[in-house]
Protein backbone atom coordinates (compact mmCIF):
# COMPACT_ATOMS: atom_id res chain seq x y z
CA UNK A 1 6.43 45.48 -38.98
CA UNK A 2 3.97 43.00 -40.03
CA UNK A 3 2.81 40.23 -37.96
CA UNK A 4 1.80 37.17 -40.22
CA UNK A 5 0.32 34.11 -39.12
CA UNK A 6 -0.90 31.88 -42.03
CA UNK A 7 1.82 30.54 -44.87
CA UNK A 8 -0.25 31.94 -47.89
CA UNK A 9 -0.03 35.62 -45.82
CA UNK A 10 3.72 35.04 -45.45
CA UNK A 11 3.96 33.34 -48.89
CA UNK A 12 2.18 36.76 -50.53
CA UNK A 13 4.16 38.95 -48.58
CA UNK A 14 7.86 37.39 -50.01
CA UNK A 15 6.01 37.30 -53.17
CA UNK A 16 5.83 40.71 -53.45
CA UNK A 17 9.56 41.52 -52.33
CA UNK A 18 10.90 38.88 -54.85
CA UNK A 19 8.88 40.70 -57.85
CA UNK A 20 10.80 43.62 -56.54
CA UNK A 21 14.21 42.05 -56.86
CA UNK A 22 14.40 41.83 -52.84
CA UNK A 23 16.69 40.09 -50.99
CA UNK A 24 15.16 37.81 -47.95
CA UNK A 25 16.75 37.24 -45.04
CA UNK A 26 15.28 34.35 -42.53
CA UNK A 27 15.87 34.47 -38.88
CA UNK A 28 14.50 31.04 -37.40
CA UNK A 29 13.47 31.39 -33.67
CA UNK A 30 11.49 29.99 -30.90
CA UNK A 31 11.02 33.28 -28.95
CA UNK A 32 11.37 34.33 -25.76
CA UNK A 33 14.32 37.26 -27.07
CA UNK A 34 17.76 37.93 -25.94
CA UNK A 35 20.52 39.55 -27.04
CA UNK A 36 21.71 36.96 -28.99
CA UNK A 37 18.33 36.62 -31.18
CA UNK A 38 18.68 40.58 -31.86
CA UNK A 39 22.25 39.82 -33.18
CA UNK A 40 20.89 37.78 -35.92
CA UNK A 41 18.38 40.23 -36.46
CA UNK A 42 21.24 42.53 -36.78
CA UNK A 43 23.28 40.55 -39.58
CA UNK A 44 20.06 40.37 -41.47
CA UNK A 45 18.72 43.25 -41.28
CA UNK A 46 22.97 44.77 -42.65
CA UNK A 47 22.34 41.99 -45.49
CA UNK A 48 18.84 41.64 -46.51
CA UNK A 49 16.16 43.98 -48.13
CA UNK A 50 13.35 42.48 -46.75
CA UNK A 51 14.02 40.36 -43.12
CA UNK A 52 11.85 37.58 -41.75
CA UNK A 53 11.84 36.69 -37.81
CA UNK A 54 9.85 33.09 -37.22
CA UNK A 55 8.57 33.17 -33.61
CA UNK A 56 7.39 29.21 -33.30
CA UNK A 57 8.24 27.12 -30.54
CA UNK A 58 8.21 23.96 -32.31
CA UNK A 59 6.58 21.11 -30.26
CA UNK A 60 8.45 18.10 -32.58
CA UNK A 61 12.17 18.65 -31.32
CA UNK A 62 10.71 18.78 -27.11
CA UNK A 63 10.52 15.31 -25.80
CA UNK A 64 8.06 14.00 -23.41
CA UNK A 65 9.96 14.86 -20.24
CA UNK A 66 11.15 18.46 -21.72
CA UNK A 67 10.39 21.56 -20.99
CA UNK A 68 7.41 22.43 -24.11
CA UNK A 69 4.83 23.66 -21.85
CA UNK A 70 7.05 25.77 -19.87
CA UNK A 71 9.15 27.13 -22.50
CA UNK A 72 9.38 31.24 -21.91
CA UNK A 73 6.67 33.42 -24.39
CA UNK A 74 5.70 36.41 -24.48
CA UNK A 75 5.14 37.79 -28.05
CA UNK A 76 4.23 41.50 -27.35
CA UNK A 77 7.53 41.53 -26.01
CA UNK A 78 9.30 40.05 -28.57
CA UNK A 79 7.23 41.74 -31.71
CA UNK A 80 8.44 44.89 -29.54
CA UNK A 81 12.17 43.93 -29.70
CA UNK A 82 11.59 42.96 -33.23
CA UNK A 83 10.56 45.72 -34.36
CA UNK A 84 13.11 47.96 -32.62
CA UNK A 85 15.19 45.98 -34.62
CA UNK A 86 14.14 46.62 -38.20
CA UNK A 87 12.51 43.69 -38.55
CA UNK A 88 9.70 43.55 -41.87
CA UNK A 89 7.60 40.48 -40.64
CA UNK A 90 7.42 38.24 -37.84
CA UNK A 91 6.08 34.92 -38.91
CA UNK A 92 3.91 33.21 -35.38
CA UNK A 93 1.68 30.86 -36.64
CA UNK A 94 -0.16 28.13 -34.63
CA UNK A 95 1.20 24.75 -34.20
CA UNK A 96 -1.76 23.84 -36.52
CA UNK A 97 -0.53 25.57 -38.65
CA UNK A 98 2.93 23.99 -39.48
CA UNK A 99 1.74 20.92 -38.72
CA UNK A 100 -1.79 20.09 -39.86
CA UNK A 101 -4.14 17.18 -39.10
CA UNK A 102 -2.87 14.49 -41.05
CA UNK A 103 1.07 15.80 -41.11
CA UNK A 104 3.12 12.53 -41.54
CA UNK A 105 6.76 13.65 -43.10
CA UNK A 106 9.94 13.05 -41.13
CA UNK A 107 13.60 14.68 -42.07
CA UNK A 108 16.37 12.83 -40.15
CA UNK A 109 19.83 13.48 -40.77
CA UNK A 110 22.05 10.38 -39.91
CA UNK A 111 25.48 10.47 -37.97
CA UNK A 112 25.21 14.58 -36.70
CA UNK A 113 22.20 13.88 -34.90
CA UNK A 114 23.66 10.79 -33.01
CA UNK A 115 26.07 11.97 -30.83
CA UNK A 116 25.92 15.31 -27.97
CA UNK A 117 22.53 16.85 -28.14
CA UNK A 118 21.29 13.35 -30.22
CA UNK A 119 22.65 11.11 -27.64
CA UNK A 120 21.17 13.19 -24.60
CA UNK A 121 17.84 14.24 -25.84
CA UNK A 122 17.12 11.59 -28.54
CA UNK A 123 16.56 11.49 -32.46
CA UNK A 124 13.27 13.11 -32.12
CA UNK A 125 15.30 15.95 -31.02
CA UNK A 126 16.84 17.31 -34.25
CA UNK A 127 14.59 15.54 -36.69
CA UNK A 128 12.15 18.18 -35.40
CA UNK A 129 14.69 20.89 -36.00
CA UNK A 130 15.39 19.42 -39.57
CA UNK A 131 11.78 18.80 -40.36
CA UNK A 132 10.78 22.79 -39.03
CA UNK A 133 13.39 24.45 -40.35
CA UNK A 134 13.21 22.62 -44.12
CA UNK A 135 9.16 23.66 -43.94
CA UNK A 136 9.89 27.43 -42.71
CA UNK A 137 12.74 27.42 -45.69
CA UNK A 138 10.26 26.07 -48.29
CA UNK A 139 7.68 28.49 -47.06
CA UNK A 140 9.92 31.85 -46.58
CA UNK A 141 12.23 30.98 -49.95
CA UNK A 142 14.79 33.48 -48.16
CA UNK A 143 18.51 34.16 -49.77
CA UNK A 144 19.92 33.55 -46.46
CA UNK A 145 19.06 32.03 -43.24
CA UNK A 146 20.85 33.35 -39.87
CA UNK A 147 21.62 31.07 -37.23
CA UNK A 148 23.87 31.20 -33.77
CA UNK A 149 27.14 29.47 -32.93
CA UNK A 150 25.74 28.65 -29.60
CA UNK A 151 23.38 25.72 -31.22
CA UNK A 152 26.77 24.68 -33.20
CA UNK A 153 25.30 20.73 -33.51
CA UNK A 154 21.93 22.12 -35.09
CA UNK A 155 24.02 24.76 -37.36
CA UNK A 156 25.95 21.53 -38.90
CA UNK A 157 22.42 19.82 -39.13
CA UNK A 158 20.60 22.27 -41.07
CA UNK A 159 24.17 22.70 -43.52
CA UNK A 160 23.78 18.82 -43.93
CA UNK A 161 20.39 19.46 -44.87
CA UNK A 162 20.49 22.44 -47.32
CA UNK A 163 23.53 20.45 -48.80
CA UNK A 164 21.80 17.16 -49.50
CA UNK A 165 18.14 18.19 -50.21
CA UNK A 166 19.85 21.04 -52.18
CA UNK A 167 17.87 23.78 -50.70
CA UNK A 168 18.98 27.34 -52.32
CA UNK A 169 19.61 29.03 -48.72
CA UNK A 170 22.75 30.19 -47.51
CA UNK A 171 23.37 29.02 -44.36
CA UNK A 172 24.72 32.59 -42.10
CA UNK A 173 26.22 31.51 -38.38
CA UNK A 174 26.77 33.83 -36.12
CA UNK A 175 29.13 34.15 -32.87
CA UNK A 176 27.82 33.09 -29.64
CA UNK A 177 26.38 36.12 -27.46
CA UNK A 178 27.62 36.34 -23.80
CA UNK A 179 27.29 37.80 -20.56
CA UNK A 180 29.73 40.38 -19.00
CA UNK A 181 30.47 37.05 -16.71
CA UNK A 182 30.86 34.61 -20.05
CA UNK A 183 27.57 32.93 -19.70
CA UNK A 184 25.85 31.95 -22.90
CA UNK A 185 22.75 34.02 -23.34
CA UNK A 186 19.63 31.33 -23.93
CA UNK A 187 16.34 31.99 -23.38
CA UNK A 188 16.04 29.21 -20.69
CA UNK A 189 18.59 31.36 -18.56
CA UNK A 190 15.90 32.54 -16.87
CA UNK A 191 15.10 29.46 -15.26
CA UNK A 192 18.07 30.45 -12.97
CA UNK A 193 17.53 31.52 -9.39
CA UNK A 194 20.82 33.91 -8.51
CA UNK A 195 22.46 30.64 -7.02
CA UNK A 196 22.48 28.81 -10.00
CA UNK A 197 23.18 31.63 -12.04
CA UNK A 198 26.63 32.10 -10.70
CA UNK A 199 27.09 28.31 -10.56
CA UNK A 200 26.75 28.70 -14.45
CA UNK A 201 29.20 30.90 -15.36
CA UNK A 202 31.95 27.67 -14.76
CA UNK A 203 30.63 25.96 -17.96
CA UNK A 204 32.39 28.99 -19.99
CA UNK A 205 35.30 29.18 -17.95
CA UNK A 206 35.61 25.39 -18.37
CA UNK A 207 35.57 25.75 -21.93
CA UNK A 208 38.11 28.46 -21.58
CA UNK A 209 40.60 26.36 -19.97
CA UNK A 210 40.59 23.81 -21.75
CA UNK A 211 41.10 26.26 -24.73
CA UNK A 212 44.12 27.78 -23.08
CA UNK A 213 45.48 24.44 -22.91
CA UNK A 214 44.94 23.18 -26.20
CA UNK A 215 46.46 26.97 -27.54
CA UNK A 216 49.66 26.30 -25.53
CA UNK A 217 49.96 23.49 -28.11
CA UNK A 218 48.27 20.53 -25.89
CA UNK A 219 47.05 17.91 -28.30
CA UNK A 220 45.89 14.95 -26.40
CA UNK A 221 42.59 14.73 -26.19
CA UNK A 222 41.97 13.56 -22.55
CA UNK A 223 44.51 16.14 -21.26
CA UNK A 224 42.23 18.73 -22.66
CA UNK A 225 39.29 18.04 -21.75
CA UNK A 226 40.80 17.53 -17.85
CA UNK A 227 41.08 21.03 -17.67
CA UNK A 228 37.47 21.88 -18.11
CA UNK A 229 36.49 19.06 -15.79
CA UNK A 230 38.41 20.69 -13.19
CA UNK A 231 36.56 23.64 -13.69
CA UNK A 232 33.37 21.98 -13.37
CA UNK A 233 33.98 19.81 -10.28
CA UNK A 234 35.05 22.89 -8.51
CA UNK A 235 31.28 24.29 -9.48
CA UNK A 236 30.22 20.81 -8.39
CA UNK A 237 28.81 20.59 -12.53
CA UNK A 238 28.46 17.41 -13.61
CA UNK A 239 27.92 17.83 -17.23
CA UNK A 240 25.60 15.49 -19.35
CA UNK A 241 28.61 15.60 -21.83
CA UNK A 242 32.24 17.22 -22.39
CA UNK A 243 33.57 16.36 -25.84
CA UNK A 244 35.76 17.44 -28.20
CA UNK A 245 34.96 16.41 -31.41
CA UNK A 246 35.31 17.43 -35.36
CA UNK A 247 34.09 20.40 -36.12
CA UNK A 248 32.47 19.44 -39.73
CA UNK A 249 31.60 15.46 -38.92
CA UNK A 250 31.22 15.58 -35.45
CA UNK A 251 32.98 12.40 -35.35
CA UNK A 252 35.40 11.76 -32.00
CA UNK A 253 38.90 13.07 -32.04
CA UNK A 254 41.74 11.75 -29.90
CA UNK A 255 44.37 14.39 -30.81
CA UNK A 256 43.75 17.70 -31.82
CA UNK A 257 45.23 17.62 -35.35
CA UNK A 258 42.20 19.09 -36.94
CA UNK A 259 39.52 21.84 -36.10
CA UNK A 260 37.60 20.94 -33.33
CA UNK A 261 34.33 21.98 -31.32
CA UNK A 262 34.61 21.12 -28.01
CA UNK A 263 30.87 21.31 -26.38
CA UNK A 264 29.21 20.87 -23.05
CA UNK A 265 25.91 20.15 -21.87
CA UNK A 266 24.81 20.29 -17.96
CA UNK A 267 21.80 20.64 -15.51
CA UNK A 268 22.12 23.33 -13.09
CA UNK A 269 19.54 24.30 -11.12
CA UNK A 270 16.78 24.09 -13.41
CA UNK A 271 18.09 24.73 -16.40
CA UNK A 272 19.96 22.72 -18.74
CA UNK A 273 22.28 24.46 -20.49
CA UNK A 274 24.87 23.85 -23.30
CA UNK A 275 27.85 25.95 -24.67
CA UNK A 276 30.80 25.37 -27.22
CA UNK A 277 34.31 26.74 -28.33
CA UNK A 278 35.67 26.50 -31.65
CA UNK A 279 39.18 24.85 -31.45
CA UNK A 280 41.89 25.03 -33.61
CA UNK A 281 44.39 22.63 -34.33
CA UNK A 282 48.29 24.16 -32.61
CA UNK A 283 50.65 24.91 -35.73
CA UNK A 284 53.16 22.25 -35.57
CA UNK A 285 56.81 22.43 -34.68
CA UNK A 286 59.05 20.82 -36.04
CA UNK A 287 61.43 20.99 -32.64
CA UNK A 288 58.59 20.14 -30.41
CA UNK A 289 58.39 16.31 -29.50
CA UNK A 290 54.50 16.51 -29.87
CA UNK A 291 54.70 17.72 -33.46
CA UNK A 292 53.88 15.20 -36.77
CA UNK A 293 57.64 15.98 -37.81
């Protein structure tokens, strides 16, 4: 494995596997390795001749109050895990790098980026991720990019973007990795002392009640949602947001007539932490009084 840190290095490098009729697979990260990073590893490495890890932890989509500075790295660790993986080249170049004296170009993409993860951490949030993710594409040219369901609001983001800057990526998600206990594996998980780490485990079974509710053919809204907020107030959660909303638009939903994600955000301890489920919308029944019939 090849550890590049300049774009005409990385740019030479692709170069050479495209002249050899090589596929590319991308694998965008910030670091700091878990088991779900090594799954999209995984579904490149099964799908691509040549695969590309980024290891950048891009300063543009922290805010002021975030957590850039403390944000976990260790990159012999992860070039290690990478390479265990299969992985060709691991792109870490320095924030000078990607963003040069003088950088002054923006990519916002409208309506996604207002609402959850928008609303909580601001625009600047995922006009960073837009605005990285569009350079790493331009630089790495790959066939396909991987990304995680767990970051479902940035996955519809970069699809928005590829789609209307028609970028010649396909756009790979990948299920969310979890713990034996449900929790969502993120690198900031190990901001958790043990306390908070079992506290965490309700934002999954949250999720998973309100699922079981809305798969016994539930389709109002509120009554959904009321089961996961049981679920957190008897963690004592108080989540920055529990909503259900399209899955392609993101716009709200009152009933669940149409696929859904249904996402929460929440402090504990001191991490903040967000998770999803996928929702689908209950057949309808004809006999059943809360059927369209």
């Amino acid at each position: 494995m090849r550890i590049l840190r300049t774009i005409p290095e990385v740019r030479a490098a692709v170069r050479d596997a495209r002249l050899a009729n090589r596929t590319v697979g991308l694998v965008p990260t910030m670091g700091a390795f878990h088991e779900g990073h090594l799954s999209l590893m995984r579904a490149a490495r099964a799908a691509s001749d040549l695969v590309v890890v980024s290891l950048f932890v891009n300063p543009t989509q922290f805010g002021a109050n975030e957590d850039l500075g403390a944000y976990p790295r260790d990159e012999a660790r992860d070039a290690a895990l990478a390479e265990a993986e299969g992985v060709d080249i691991l792109v870490a170049p320095a924030a000078s790098e990607i963003y040069p004296e003088g950088f002054a170009t923006n990519i916002h993409v409208a309506g996604l980026t207002d609402v959850l993860d928008g609303a909580s951490r601001g625009a600047h949030h995922f006009d960073g991720v837009a605005t990285v993710v569009t350079k790493l594409f331009g630089i790495v040219r790959p066939d396909a990019a991987y990304f995680g369901q767990k970051d479902a609001q940035q996955v519809l983001v970069v699809r928005r973007v590829v789609r209307d800057l028609d970028l010649d990526v396909r756009i790979v998600t990948c299920p969310i990795v979890r713990e034996a206990d449900g929790l969502a594996m993120s690198s900031r998980n190990v901001y958790l002392d043990p306390d908070a780490r079992a506290q965490a485990t309700a934002l999954n079974r949250a999720l998973d009640a309100a699922a079981a509710v809305s798969e016994s053919g539930e389709r109002d809204v509120d009554r959904i949602l009321s089961a996961a907020r049981r679920e957190l107030d008897d963690a004592g959660i108080t989540p920055e947001y529990l909503e259900l909303r399209d899955a392609e638009t993101l716009q709200t939903v009152t009933r669940l007539d149409r696929d859904a994600l249904l996402a929460v955000a929440a402090h504990v301890g001191a991490a903040r932490l967000i998770d999803n489920h996928l929702l689908s919308a209950p057949a309808a029944n004809p006999t059943d009084p809360k059927g369209d019939a």
